[in-house]
Protein backbone atom coordinates (compact mmCIF):
# COMPACT_ATOMS: atom_id res chain seq x y z
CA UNK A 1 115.23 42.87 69.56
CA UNK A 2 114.73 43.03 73.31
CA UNK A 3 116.88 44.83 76.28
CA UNK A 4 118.23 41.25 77.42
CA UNK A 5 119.23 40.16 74.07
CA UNK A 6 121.09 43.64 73.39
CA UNK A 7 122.57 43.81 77.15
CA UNK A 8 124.00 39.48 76.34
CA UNK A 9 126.11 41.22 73.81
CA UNK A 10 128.75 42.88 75.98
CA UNK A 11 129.44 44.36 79.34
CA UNK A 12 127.48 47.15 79.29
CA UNK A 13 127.09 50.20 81.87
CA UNK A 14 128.08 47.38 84.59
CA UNK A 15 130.42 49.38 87.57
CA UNK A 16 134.00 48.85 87.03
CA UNK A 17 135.34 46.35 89.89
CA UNK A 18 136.62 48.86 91.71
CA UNK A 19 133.45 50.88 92.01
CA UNK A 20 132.05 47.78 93.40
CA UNK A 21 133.84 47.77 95.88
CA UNK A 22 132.96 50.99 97.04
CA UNK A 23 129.73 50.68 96.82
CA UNK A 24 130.44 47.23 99.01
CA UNK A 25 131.87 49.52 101.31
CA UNK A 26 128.71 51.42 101.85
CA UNK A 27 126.25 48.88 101.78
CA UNK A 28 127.89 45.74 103.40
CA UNK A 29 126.60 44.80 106.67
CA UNK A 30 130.08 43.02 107.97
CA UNK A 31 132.32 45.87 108.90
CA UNK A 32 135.29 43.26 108.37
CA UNK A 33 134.48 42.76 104.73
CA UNK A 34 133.45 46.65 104.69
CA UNK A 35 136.87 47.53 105.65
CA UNK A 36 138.67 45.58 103.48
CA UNK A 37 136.52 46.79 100.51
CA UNK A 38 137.57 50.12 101.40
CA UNK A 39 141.07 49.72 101.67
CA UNK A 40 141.53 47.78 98.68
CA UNK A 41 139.87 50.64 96.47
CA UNK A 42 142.40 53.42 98.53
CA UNK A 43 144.77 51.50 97.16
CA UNK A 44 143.62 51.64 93.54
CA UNK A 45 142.31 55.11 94.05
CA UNK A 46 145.43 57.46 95.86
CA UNK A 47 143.35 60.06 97.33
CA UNK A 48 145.63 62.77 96.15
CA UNK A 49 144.31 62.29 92.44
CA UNK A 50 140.98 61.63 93.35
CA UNK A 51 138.67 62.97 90.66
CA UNK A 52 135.70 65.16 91.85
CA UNK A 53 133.32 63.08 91.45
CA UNK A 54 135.50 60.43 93.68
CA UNK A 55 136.16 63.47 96.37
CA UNK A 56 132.11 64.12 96.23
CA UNK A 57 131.77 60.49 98.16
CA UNK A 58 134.57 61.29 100.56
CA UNK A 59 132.41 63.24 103.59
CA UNK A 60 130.13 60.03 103.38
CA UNK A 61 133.42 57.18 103.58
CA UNK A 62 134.48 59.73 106.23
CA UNK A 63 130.96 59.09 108.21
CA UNK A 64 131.07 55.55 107.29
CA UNK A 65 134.15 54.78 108.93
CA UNK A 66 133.24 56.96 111.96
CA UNK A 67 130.68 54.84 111.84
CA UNK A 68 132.77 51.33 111.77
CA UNK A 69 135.15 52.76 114.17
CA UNK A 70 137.74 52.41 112.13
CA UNK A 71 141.30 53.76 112.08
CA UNK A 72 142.14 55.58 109.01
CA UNK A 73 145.41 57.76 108.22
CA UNK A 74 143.24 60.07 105.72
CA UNK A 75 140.13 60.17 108.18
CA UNK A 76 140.86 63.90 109.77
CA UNK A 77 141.30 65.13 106.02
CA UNK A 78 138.17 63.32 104.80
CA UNK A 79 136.27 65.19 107.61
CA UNK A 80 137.78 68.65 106.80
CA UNK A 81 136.34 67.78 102.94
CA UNK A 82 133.28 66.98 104.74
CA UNK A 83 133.05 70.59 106.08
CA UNK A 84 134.42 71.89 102.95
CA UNK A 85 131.34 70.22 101.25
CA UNK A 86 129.13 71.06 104.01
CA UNK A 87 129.46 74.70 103.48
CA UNK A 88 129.36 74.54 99.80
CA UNK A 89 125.75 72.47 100.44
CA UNK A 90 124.55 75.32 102.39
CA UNK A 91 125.17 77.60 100.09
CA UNK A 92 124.18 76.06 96.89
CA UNK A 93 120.68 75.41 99.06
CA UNK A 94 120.34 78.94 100.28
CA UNK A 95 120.63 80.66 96.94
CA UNK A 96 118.02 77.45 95.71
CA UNK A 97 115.46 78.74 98.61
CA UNK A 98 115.72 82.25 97.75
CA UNK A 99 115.52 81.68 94.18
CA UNK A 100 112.79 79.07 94.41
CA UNK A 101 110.66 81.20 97.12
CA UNK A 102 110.83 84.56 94.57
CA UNK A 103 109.62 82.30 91.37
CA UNK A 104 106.90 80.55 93.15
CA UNK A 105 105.73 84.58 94.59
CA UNK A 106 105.33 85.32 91.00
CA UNK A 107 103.42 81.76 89.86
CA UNK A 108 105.82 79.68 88.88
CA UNK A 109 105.80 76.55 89.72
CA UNK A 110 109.42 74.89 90.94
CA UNK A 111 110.43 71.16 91.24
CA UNK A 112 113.62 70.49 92.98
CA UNK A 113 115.65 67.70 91.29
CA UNK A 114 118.31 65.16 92.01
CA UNK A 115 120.40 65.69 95.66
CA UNK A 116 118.21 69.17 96.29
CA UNK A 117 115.03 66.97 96.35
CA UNK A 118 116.48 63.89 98.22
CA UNK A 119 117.83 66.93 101.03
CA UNK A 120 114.25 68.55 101.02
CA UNK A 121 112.64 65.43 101.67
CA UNK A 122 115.02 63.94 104.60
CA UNK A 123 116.49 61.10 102.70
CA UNK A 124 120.06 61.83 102.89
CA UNK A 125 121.72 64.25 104.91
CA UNK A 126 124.29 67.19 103.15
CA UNK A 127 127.68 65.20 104.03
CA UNK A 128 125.87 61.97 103.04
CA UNK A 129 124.99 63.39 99.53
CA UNK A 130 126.84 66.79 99.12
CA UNK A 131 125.86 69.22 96.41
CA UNK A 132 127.30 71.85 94.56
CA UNK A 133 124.18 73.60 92.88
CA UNK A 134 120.50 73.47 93.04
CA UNK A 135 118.84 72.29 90.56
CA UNK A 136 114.88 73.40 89.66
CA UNK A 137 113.00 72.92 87.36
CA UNK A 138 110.71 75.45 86.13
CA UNK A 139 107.13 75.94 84.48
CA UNK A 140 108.04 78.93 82.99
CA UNK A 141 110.43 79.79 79.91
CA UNK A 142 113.88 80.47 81.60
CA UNK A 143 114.16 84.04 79.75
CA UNK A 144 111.97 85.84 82.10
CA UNK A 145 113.35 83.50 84.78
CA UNK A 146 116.63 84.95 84.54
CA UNK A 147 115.55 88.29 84.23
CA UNK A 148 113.84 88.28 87.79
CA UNK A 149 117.11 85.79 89.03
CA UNK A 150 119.64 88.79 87.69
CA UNK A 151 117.73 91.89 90.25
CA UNK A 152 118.85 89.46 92.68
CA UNK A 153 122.89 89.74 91.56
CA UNK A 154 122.52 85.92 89.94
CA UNK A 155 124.55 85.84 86.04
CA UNK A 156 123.66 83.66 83.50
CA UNK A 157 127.54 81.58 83.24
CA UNK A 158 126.01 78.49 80.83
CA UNK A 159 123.37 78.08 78.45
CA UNK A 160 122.65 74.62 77.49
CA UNK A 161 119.55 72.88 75.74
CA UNK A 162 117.93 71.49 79.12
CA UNK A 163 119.18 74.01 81.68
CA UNK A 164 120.81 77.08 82.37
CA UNK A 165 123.25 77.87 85.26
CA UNK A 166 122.91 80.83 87.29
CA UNK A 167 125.66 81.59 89.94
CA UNK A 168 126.08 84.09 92.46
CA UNK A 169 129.13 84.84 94.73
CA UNK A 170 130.75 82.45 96.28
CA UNK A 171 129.54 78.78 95.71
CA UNK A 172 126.09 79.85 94.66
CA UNK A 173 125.07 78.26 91.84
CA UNK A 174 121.73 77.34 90.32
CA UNK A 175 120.67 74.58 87.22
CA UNK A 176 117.39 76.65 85.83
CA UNK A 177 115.54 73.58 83.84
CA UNK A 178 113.60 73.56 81.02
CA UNK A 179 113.64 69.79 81.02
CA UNK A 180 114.74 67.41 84.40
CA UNK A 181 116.44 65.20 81.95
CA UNK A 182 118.63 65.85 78.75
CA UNK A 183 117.95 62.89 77.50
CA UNK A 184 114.06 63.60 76.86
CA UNK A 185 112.70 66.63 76.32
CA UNK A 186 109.32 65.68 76.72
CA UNK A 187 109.32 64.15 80.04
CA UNK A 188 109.08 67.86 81.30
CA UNK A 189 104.90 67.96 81.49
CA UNK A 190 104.89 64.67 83.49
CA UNK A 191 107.42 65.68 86.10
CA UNK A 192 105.81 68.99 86.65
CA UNK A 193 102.40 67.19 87.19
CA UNK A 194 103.16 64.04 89.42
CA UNK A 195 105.24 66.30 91.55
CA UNK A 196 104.58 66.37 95.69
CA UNK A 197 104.38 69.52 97.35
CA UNK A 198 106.32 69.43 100.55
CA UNK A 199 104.49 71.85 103.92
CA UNK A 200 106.53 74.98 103.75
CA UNK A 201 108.61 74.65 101.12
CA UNK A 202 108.69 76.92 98.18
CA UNK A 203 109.31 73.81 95.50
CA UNK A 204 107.62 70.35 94.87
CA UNK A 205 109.59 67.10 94.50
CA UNK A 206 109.13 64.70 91.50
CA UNK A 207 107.68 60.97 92.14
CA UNK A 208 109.65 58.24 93.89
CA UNK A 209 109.67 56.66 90.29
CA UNK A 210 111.05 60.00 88.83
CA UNK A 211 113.50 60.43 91.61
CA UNK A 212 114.79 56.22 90.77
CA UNK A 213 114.40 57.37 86.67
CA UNK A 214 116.71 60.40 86.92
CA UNK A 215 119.46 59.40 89.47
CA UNK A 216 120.13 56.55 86.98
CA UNK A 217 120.01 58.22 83.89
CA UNK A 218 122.32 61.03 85.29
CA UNK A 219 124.60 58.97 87.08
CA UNK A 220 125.38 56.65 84.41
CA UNK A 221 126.86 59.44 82.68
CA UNK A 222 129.70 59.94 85.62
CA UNK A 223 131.63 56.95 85.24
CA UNK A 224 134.23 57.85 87.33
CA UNK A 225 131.93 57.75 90.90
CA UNK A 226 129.07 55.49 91.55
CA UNK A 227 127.33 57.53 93.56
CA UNK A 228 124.05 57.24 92.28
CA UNK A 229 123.95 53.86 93.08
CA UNK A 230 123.87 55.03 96.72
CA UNK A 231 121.19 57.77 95.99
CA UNK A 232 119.22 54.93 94.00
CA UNK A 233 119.41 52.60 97.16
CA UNK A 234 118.41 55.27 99.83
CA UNK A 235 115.27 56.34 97.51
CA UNK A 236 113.82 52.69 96.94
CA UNK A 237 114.96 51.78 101.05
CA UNK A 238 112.96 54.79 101.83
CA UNK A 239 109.73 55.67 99.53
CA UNK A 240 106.92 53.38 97.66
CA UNK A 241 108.08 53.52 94.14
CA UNK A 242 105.59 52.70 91.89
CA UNK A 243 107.35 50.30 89.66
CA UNK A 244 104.20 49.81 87.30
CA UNK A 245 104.51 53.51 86.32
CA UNK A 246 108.81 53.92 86.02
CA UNK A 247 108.52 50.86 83.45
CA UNK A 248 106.17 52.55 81.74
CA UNK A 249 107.55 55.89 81.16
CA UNK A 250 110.84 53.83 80.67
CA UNK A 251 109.66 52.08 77.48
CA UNK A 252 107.28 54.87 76.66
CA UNK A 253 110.60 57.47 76.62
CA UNK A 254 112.95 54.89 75.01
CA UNK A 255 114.87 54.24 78.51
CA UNK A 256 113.80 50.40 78.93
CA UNK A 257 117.51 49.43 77.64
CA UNK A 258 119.77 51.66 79.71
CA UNK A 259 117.50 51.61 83.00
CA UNK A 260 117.53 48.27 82.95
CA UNK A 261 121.52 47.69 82.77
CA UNK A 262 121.89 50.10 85.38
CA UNK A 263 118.96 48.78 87.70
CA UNK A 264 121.24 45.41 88.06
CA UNK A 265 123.23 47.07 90.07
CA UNK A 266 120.72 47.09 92.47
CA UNK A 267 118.91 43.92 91.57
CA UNK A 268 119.29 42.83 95.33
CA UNK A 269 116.98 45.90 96.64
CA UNK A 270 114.46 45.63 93.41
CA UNK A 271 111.29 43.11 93.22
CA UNK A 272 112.49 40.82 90.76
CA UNK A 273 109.38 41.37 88.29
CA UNK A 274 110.69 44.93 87.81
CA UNK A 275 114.00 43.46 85.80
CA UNK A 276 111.72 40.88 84.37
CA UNK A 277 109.87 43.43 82.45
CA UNK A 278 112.66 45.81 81.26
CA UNK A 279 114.62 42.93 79.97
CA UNK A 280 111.60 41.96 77.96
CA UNK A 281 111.37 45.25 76.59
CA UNK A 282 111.59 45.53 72.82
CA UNK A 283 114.24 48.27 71.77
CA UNK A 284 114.41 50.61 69.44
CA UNK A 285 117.76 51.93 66.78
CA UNK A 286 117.58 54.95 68.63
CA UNK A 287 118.09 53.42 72.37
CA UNK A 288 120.56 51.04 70.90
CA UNK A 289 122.92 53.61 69.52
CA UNK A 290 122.26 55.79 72.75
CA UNK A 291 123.04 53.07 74.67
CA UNK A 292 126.11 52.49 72.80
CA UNK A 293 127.34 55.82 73.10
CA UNK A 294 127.36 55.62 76.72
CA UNK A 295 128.98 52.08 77.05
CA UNK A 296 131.81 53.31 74.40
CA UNK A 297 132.59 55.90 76.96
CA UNK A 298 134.85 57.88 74.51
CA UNK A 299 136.96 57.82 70.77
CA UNK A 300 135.64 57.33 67.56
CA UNK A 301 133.04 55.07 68.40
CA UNK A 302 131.25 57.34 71.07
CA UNK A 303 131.27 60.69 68.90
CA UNK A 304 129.84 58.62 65.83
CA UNK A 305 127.26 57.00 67.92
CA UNK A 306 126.31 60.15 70.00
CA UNK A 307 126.17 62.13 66.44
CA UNK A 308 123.63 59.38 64.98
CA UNK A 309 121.90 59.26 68.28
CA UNK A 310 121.65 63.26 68.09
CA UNK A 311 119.98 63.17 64.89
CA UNK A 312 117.76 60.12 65.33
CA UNK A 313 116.44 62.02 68.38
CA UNK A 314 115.74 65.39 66.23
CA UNK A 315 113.93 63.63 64.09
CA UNK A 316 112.10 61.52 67.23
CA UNK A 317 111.43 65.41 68.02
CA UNK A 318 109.80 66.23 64.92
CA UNK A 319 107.73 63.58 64.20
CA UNK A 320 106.00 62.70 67.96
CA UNK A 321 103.24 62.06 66.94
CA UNK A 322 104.50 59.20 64.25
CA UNK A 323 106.37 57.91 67.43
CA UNK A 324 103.53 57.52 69.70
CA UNK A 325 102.10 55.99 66.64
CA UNK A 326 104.42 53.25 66.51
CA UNK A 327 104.77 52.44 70.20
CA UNK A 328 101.11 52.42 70.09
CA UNK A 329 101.18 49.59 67.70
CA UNK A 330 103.76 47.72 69.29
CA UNK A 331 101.90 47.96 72.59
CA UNK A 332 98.58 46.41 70.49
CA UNK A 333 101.32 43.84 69.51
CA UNK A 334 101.90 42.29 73.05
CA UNK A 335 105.18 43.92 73.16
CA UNK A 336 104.43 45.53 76.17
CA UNK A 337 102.94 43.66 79.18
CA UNK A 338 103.95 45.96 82.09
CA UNK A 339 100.53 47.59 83.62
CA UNK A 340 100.13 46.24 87.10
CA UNK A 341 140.09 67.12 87.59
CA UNK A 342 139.77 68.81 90.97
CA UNK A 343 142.53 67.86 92.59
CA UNK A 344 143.87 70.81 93.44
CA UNK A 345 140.85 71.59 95.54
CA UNK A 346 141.91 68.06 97.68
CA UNK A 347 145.11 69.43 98.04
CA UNK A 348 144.10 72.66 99.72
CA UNK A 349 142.48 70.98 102.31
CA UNK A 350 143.85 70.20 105.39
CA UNK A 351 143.00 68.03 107.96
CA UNK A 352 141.13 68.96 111.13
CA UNK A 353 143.00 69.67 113.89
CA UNK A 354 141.78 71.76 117.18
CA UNK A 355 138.21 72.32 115.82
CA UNK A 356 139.65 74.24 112.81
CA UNK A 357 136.95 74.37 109.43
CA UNK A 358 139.56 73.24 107.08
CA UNK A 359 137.43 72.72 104.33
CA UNK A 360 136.03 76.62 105.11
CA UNK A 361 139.70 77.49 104.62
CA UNK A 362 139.92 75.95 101.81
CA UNK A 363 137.28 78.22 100.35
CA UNK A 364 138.93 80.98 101.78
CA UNK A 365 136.34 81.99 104.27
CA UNK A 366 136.32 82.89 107.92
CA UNK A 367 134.08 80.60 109.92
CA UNK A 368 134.06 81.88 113.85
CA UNK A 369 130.23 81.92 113.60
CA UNK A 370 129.76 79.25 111.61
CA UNK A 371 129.17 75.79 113.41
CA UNK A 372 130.08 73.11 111.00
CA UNK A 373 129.02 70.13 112.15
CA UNK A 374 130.97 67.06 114.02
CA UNK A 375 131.18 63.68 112.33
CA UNK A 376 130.04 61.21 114.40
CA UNK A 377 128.49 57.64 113.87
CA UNK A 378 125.18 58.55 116.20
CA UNK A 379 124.34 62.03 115.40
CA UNK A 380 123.63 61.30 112.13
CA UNK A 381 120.49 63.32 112.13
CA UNK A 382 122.24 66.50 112.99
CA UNK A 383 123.87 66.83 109.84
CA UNK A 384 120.19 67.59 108.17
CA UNK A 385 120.36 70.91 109.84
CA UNK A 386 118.19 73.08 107.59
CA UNK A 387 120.45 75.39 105.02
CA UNK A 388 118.53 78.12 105.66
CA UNK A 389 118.90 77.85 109.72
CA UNK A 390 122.97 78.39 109.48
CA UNK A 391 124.91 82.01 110.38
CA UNK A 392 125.63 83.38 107.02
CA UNK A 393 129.94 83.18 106.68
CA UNK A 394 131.25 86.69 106.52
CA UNK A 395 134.50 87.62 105.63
């Protein structure tokens, strides 16, 4: 069976309409029908039970209607959340820096993933694409790794299969990788060799395919924000993706199905032969039932079909090398032609009013040497202030 035939059966991972008219809201070049798309989704979306993924968006609609010069009763709050996110980025990048700079002293080697990478390499800007940890991923087993991370007053909070989380203080949290994506452990050798290394910085950052690869395969997991959609669009807008190699390592990995359901989304920024070979990719019980566990989105359905998804992709685990086999002899086939809750935290923050850092009093900090910076629609650029360049907040 191929992706197209499987994604003709239902809806799929397509964005709710609502989301889509968020993401209209972003990307729409008539600030009329921008406006509009905006208000209607307020409407559906109170922001006083905005979920945190939702709230994560909120500093960029705040810059986006600064931007439209547009009149909005929630603006001044939206910017104090924009602050409050602003501090939390410089924070979560600090402890990244330091972390990253003290592993790659004692040779190991560091890729920064997801909204750290996009941030290191000048794509989007902290209040454009906030973040709340760092994530890195690592060449070396995270056991010693933590070790070195806990001289340095870091704690080990959450141990999961692809990543542990390290946090320190206030808003300083880490994602230690063993694998960039949880989906696959093997895609961990790959990453770590295609990676870039960026002049003066103590990481590398994955390919532009990697970067389009894992903002879809995370995001489609938070169904209650498209955000990656936005971090998808800003990556292919502003790097040369090689398209020949993310198909590849799409069907190669088993991700043919779900990247391409989530790549429509974006069909308007893509070159059309890119859908043309997904959807023509053959797919495999595995994908299907992983794909299906993601479209259920929860109940009976989703825990049976992530459970048989769990234990098709042990045994995928275990026997590689019979897997390889297999897509090796599809390939010789002709299968494959592609080679060219937090809403209490929204209701602590206040509006700013006479230059006050709400959002830095909603983390309970004093900020009277810490310049947070202005929203405005031309200074963009001056919200990419380095983390590692602003006062350190005392209290």
């Amino acid at each position: 069976m191929l992706a197209a035939e499987v994604l003709a059966l239902g809806p799929g991972l397509a964005l709710t309409r609502s989301d889509q008219g968020l993401v209209r809201f972003f990307t729409c070049s008539d600030g009329a029908e921008a406006l509009h798309s905006w208000r209607q989704w307020k409407r559906e979306h109170p922001l006083d039970a905005a979920s945190f993924a939702e709230m994560r968006m909120l500093p960029a609609a705040a810059l986006r209607l600064v931007e439209l010069g547009a009149d909005d009763a929630d603006l001044g709050r939206m910017q104090g959340l924009a602050r409050y996110f602003w501090l939390w980025t410089q924070r979560a990048t600090r402890a990244s820096v330091e972390s990253a700079t003290a592993l790659a002293e004692r040779g190991v080697e560091v890729v920064a993933l997801k909204g750290l990478a996009l941030h290191a390499l000048g794509a989007m800007s902290p209040v454009e694409r906030p973040i709340t940890d760092g994530d890195l991923l690592l060449s070396a087993g995270l056991e010693p790794v933590a070790g070195l991370l806990r001289s340095r007053g870091f704690r080990v909070q959450r141990r999961q299969a692809h990543a542990w989380t390290a946090a320190r203080g206030e808003r300083e949290e880490i994602d230690l990788h063993r694998f960039p994506l949880h989906q696959d452990r093997r895609s961990r050798q790959h990453t770590l060799a295609s990676a870039t290394g960026l002049p003066n910085a103590p990481w590398r950052v994955p390919s532009p395919a990697d970067l389009v690869l894992h903002a879809c395969l995370h995001g489609v997991r938070r169904t209650s924000s498209p955000g990656w959609v936005l971090d998808v669009r800003r990556i292919v807008a502003r790097f040369p993706v090689d398209w020949s190699e993310l198909v590849e390592r799409a069907r190669a990995r088993r991700f043919a199905l779900i990247l391409c359901d989530t790549l429509r989304v974006v069909a308007d920024v893509l070159p059309p032969a890119v859908l043309a070979a997904l959807e023509g990719s053959p797919v495999t019980g595995l994908e299907a039932l992983e794909y299906a566990r993601i479209a259920a989105g929860s109940g009976p359905w989703h825990a049976a079909a992530g459970a048989a998804a769990h234990t098709l992709r042990g045994l995928r685990a275990t026997h590689a090398r019979l897997d390889d086999e297999l897509m090796a002899r599809a390939a010789q086939r002709g299968r494959l032609q592609w080679r060219h809750g937090w809403a209490s935290e929204w209701q602590r923050v206040e509006p700013v009013r006479g230059g006050r850092d709400a959002g830095a009093q909603a983390a309970g900090l004093h900020t009277s040497e810490l310049r947070a910076p202005e929203l405005h629609a031309s200074g963009a650029p001056a919200l990419c202030a380095p983390a590692i360049d602003a006062p350190e907040p005392h209290a």
